[in-house]
Protein backbone atom coordinates (compact mmCIF):
# COMPACT_ATOMS: atom_id res chain seq x y z
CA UNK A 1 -106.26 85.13 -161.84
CA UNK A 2 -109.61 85.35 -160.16
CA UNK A 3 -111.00 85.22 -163.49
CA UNK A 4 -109.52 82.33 -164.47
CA UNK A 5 -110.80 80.55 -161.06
CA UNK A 6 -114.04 81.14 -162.01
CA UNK A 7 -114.00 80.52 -165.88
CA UNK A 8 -112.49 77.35 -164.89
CA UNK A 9 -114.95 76.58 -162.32
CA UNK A 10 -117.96 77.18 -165.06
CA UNK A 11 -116.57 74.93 -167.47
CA UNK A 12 -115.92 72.26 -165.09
CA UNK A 13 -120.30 72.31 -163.99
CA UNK A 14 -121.28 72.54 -167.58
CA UNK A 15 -118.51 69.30 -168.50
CA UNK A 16 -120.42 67.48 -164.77
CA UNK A 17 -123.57 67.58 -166.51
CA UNK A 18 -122.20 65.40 -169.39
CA UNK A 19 -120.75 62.94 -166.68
CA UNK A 20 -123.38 59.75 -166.95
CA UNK A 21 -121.51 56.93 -165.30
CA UNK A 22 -118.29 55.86 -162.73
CA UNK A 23 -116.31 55.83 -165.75
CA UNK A 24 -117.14 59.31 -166.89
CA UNK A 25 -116.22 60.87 -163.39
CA UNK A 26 -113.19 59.23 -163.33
CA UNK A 27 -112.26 61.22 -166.35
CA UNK A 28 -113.44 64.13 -165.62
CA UNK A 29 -111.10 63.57 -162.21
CA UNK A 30 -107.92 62.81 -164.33
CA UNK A 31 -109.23 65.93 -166.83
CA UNK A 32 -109.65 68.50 -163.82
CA UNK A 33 -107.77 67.04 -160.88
CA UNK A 34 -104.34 65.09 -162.35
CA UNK A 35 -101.02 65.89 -162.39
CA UNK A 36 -101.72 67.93 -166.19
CA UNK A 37 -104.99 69.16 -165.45
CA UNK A 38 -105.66 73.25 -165.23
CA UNK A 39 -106.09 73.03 -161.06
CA UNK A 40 -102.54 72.00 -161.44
CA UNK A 41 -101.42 74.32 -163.81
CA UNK A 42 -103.16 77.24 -161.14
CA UNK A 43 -101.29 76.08 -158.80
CA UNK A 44 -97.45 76.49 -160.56
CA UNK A 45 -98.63 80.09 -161.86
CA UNK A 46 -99.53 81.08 -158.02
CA UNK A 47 -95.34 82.19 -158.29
CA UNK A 48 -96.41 84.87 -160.89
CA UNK A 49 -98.83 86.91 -158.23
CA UNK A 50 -97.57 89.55 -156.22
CA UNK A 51 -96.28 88.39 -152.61
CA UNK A 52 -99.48 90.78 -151.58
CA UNK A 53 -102.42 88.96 -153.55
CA UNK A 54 -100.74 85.40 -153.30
CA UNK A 55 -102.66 84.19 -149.82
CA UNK A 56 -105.77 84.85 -151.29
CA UNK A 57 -105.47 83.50 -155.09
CA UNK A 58 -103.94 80.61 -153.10
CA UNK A 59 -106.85 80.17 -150.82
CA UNK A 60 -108.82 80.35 -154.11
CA UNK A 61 -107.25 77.71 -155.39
CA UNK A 62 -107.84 75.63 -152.53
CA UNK A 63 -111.35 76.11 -152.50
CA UNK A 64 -112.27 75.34 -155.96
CA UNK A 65 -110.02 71.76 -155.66
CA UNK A 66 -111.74 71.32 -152.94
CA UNK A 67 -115.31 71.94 -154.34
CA UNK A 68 -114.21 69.91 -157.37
CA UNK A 69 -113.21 66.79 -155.48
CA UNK A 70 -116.42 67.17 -153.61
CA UNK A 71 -118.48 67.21 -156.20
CA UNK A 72 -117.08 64.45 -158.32
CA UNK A 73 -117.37 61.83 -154.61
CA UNK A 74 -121.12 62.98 -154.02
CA UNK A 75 -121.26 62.14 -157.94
CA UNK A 76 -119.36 58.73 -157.74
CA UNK A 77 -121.15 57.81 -155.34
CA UNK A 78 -124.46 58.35 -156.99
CA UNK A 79 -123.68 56.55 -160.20
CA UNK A 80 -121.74 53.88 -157.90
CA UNK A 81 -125.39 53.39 -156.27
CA UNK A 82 -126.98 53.08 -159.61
CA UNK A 83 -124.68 50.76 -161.61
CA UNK A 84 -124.71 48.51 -158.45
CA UNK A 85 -128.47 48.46 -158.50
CA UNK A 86 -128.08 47.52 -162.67
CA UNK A 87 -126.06 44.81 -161.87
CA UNK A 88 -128.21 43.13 -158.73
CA UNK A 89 -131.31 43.43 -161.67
CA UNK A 90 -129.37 41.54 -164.49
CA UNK A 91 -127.66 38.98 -161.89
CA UNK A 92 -130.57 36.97 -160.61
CA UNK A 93 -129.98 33.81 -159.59
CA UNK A 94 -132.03 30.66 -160.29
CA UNK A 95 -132.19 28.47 -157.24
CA UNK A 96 -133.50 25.86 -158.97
CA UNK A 97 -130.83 25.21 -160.93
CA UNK A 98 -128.88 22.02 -159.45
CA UNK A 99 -125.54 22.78 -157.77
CA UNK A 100 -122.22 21.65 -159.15
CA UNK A 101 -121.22 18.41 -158.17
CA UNK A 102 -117.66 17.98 -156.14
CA UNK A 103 -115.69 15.11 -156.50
CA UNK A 104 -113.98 12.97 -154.27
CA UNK A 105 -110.20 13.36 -154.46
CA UNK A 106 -108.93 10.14 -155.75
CA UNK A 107 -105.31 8.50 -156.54
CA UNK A 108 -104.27 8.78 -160.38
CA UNK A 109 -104.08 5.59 -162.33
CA UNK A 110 -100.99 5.24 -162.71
CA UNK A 111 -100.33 5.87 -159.02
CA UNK A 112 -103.04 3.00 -158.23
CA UNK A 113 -100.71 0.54 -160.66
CA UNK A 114 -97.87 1.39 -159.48
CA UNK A 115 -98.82 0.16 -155.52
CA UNK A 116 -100.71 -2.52 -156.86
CA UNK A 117 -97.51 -3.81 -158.29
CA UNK A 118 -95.10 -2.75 -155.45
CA UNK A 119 -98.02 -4.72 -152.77
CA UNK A 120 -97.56 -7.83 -155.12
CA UNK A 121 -93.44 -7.67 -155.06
CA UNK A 122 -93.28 -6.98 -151.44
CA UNK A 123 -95.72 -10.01 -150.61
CA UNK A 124 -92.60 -11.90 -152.68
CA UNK A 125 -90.12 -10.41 -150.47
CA UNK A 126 -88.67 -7.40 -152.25
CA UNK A 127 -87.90 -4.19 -150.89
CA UNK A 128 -88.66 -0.81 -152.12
CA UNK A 129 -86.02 1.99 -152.75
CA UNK A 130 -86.10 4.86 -154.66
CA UNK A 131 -82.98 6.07 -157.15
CA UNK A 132 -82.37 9.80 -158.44
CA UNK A 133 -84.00 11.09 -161.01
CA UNK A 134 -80.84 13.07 -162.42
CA UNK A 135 -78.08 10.99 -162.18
CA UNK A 136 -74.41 10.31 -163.60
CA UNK A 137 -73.30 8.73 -167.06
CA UNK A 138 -71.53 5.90 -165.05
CA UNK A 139 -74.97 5.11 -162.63
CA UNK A 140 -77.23 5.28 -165.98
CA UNK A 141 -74.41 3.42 -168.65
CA UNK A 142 -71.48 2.53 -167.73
CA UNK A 143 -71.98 0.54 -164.44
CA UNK A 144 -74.82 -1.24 -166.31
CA UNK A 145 -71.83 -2.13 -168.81
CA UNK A 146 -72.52 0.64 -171.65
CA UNK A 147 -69.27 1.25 -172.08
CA UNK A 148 -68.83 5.43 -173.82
CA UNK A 149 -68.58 3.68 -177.61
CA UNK A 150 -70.91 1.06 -176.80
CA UNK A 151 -73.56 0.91 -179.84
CA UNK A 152 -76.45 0.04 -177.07
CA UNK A 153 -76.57 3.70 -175.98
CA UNK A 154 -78.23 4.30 -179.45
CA UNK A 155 -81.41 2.09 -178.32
CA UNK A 156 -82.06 5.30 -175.94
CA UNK A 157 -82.62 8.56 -177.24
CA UNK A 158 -80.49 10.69 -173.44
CA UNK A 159 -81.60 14.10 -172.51
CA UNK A 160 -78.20 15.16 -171.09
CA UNK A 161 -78.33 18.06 -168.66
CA UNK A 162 -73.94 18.72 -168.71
CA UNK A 163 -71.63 15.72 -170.63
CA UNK A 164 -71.82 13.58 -167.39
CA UNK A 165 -75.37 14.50 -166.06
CA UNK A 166 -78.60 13.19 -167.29
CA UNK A 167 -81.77 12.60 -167.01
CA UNK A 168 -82.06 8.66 -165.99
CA UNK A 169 -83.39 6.85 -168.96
CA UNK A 170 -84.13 3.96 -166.74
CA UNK A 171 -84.57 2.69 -163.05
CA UNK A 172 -82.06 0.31 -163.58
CA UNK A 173 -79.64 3.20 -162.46
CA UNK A 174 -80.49 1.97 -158.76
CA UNK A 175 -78.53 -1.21 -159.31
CA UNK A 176 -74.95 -0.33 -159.00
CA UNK A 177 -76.15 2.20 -156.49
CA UNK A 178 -77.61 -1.19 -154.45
CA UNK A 179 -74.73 -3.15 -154.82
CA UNK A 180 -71.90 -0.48 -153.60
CA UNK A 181 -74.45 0.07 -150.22
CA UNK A 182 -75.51 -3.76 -149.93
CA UNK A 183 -74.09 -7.68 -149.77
CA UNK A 184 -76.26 -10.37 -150.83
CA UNK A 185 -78.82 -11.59 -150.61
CA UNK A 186 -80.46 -8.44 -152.24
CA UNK A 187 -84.07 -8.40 -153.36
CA UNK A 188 -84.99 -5.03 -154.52
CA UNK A 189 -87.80 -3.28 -156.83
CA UNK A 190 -87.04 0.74 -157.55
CA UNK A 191 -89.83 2.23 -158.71
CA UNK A 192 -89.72 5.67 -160.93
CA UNK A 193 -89.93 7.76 -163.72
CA UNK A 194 -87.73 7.78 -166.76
CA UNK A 195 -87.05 10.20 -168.92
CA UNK A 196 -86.09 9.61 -173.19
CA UNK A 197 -85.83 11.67 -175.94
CA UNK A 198 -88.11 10.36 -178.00
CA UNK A 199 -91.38 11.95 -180.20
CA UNK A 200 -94.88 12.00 -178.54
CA UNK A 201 -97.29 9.39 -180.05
CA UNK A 202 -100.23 7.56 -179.14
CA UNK A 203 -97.43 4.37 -177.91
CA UNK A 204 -94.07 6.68 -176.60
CA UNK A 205 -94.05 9.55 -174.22
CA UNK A 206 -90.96 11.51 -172.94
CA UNK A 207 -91.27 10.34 -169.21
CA UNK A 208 -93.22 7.36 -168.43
CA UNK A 209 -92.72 5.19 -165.13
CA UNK A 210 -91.30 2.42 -164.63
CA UNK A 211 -90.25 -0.63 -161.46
CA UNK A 212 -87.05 -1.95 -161.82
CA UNK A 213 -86.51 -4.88 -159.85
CA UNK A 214 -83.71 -7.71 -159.20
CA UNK A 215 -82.53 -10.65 -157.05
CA UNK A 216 -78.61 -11.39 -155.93
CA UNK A 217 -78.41 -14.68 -153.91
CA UNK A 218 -76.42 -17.54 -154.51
CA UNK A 219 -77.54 -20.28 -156.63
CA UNK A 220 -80.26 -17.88 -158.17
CA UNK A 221 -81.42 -18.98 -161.50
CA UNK A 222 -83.46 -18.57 -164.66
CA UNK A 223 -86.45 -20.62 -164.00
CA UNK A 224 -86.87 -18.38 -160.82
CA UNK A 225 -86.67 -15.77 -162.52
CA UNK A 226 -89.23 -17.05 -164.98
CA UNK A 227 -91.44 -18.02 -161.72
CA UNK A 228 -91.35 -14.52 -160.28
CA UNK A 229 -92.59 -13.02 -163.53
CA UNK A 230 -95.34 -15.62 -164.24
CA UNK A 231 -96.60 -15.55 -160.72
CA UNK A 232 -96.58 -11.24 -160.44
CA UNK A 233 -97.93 -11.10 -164.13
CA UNK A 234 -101.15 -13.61 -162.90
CA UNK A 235 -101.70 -11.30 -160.08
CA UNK A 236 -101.40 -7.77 -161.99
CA UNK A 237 -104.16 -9.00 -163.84
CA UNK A 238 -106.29 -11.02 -161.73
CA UNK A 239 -106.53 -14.33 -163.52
CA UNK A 240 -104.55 -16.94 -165.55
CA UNK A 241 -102.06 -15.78 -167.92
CA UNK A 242 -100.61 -17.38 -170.90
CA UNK A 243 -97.09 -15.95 -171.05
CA UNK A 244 -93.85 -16.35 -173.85
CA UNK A 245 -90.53 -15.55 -173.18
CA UNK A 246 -88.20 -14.63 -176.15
CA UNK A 247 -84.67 -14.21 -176.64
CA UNK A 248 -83.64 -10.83 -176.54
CA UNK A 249 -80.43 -8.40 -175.85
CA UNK A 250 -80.08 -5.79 -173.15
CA UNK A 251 -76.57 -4.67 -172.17
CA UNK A 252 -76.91 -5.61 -168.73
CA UNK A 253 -78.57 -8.41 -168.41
CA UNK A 254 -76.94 -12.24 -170.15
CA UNK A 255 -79.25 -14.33 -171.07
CA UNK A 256 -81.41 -11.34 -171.59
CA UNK A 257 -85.64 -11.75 -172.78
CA UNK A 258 -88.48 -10.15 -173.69
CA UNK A 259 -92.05 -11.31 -171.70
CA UNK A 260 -95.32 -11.64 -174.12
CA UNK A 261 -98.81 -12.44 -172.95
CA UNK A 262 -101.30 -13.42 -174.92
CA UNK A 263 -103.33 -10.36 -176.13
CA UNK A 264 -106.21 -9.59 -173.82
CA UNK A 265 -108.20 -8.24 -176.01
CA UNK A 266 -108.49 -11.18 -179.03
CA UNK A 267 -107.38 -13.95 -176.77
CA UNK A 268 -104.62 -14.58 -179.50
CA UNK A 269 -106.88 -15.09 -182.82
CA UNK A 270 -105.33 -11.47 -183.83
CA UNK A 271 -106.41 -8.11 -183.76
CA UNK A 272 -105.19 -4.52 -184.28
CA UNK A 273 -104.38 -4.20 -180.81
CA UNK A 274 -101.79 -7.26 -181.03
CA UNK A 275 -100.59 -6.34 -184.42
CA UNK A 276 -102.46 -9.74 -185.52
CA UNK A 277 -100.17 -11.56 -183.95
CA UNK A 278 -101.79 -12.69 -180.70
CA UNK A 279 -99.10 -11.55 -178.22
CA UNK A 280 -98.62 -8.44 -176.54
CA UNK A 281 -95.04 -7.56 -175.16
CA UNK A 282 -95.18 -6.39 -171.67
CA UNK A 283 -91.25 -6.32 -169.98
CA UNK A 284 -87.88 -7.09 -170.59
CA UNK A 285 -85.88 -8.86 -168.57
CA UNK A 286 -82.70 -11.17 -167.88
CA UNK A 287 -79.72 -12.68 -165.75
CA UNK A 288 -77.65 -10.14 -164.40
CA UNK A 289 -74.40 -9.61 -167.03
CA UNK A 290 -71.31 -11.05 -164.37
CA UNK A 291 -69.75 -7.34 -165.57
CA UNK A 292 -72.34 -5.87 -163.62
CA UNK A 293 -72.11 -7.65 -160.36
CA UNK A 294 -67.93 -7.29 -160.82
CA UNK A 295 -68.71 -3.14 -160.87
CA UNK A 296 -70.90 -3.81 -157.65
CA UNK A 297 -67.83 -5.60 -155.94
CA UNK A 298 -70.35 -8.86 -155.84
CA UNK A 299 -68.02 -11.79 -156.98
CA UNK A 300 -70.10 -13.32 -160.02
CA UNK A 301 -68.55 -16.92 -159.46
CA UNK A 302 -70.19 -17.18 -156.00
CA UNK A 303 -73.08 -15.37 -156.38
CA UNK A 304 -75.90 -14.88 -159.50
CA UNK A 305 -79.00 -12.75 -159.87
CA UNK A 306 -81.81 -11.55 -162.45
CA UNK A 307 -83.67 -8.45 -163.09
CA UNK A 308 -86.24 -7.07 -165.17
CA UNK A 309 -88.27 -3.48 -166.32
CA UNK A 310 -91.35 -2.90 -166.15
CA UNK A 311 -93.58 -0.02 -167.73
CA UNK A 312 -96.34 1.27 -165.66
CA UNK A 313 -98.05 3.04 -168.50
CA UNK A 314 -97.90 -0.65 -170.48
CA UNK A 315 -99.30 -2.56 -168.23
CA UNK A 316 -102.43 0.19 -167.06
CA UNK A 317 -102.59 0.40 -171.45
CA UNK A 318 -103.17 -3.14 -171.66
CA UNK A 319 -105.00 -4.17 -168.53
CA UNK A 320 -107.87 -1.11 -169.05
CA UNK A 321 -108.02 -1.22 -172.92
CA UNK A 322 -106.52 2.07 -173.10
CA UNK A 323 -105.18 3.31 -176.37
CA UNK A 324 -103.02 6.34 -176.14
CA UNK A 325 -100.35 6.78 -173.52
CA UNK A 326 -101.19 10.24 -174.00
CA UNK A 327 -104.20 10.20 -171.89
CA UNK A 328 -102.26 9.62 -168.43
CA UNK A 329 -100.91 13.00 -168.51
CA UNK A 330 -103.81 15.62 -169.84
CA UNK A 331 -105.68 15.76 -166.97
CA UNK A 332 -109.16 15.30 -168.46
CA UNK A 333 -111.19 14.65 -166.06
CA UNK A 334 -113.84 12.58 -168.36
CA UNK A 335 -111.07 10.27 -168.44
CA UNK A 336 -109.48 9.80 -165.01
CA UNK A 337 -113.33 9.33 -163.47
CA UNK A 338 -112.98 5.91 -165.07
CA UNK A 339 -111.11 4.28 -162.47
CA UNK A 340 -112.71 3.97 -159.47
CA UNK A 341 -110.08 4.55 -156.62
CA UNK A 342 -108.54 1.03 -155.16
């Protein structure tokens, strides 16, 4: 056994004078010094000895791990020394190089839309509340008079979390919500995202954001409806704008519209922008359907209202030139330094 001590102890100075870096100590560590190396394997064959000679081939033992592991820290720490001193020569650092610039935290785009628009409807009077974004079949459809076999619930593409849960597809799902809580008069906006299953282009996202808003009063009618929209579409975009309303159907709304202005961009001569034909849609809207105030317990002969929907990402599209919806939610930076914060 004392033999082997030593043979073992020769080979291991002969393999130290090979070791040329951290990396190659480490080895040699694992080689000599883990659970599989030979100091272990001395160590299980110490039962084979005689009870006699077993102190001292066990003290033997001892000493050579110990002489081992000392050798291998002085020698770490030599090579550790070294390879630091490599590094400091091939790390230099320029200070003349100019220093990264920070920048300013700032609100995103569509955040800064969104208040402008909720500062211009509560200067008018409305309120702001905010509905669930996961919400029931009846708060999304049927309270908004899509009945379950209604062919309307085609026009939106639902992500449905169980058969009665889903992913609002609208703010609109505030209304009935509103009317159960509230009496007239009610002037609300509800501003949000919504959520529709629909394919990623440069026009259509699968969440975008929207402000739902509506009026309940008695003797509330179109042309103030009309009014409201004309005088918040002016002051979204800072200046005098030349606005069409057209006939159009939404399931809870009777008369229901869609709202045009003319394009921004060709001042209505055409352009690609406008699809050549000088008008650029920008919100639906309508009278509230007399269905929907009856599921809001709001009597429909005594009282009236109108509402509308308004996309965020639209309006911040058409009012900054912008040309794919897509940009709002990359995160390039090159982009959202654009807009200087409000």
């Amino acid at each position: 056994m004392k033999n082997t001590i030593e043979s073992l102890r020769q080979q291991f100075l002969a393999d130290v004078k090979q070791a040329t870096s951290t990396n190659g100590v480490e080895a040699l560590k694992v080689k000599y010094l883990g659970k599989k190396g030979p100091v272990q394997d001395l160590m299980k064959d110490l039962r084979t000895v005689s009870p006699e000679e077993r102190p001292q081939v066990g003290k033997n033992i001892n000493d050579l791990k110990e002489e081992l592991t000392a050798r291998l820290e002085d020698l770490q720490q030599m090579f550790l020394g070294h390879e630091e001193n490599q590094r400091i020569q091939h790390e230099k650092i320029d200070i003349t190089l100019p220093g990264r610039r920070h920048y300013p935290g700032r609100k995103h785009i569509i955040t800064q839309e969104m208040d402008e628009m909720l500062n211009i409807f509560m200067g008018m009077g409305f309120s702001v509340q905010y509905g669930p974004d996961i919400d029931t079949d009846y708060y999304n459809f049927e309270a908004l008079n899509f009945p379950h076999d209604h062919p309307a619930r085609d026009m939106q593409d639902t992500f449905y979390i169980t058969s009665s849960a889903l992913l609002r597809t609208h703010t609109s799902n505030i209304q009935a919500r509103i009317m159960e809580t509230h009496r007239p008069p009610i002037r609300i906006v509800a501003p949000g995202k919504a959520y529709r299953n629909e394919t990623i282009t440069a026009r259509s996202h699968v969440f975008f954001h929207q402000i739902e808003g509506f009026y309940i009063d008695k003797h509330v009618t179109f042309a103030d409806l009309l009014a409201t929209l004309q005088e918040f579409l002016e002051k979204i975009f800072h200046k005098d704008i030349e606005v069409r309303f057209r006939p159009s159907y939404f399931p809870f709304v009777e008369p229901g519209m869609e709202v045009d202005i003319r394009c921004l961009n060709c001042k209505g001569q055409g352009c690609a922008l406008c699809k050549h034909t000088g008008w650029l849609e920008v919100l639906g809207a309508g009278m509230i359907h007399p269905e929907v105030l009856k599921g809001g317990d709001i009597d429909p002969d005594e009282y009236s209202g109108f509402a509308w929907g308004i996309g965020v990402e639209r309006l911040a599209m058409l009012k900054h030139g912008i040309r794919d919806i897509r940009l709002f939610t990359e995160n390039d930076q090159r982009f959202l330094t654009q807009f200087p914060a409000i």
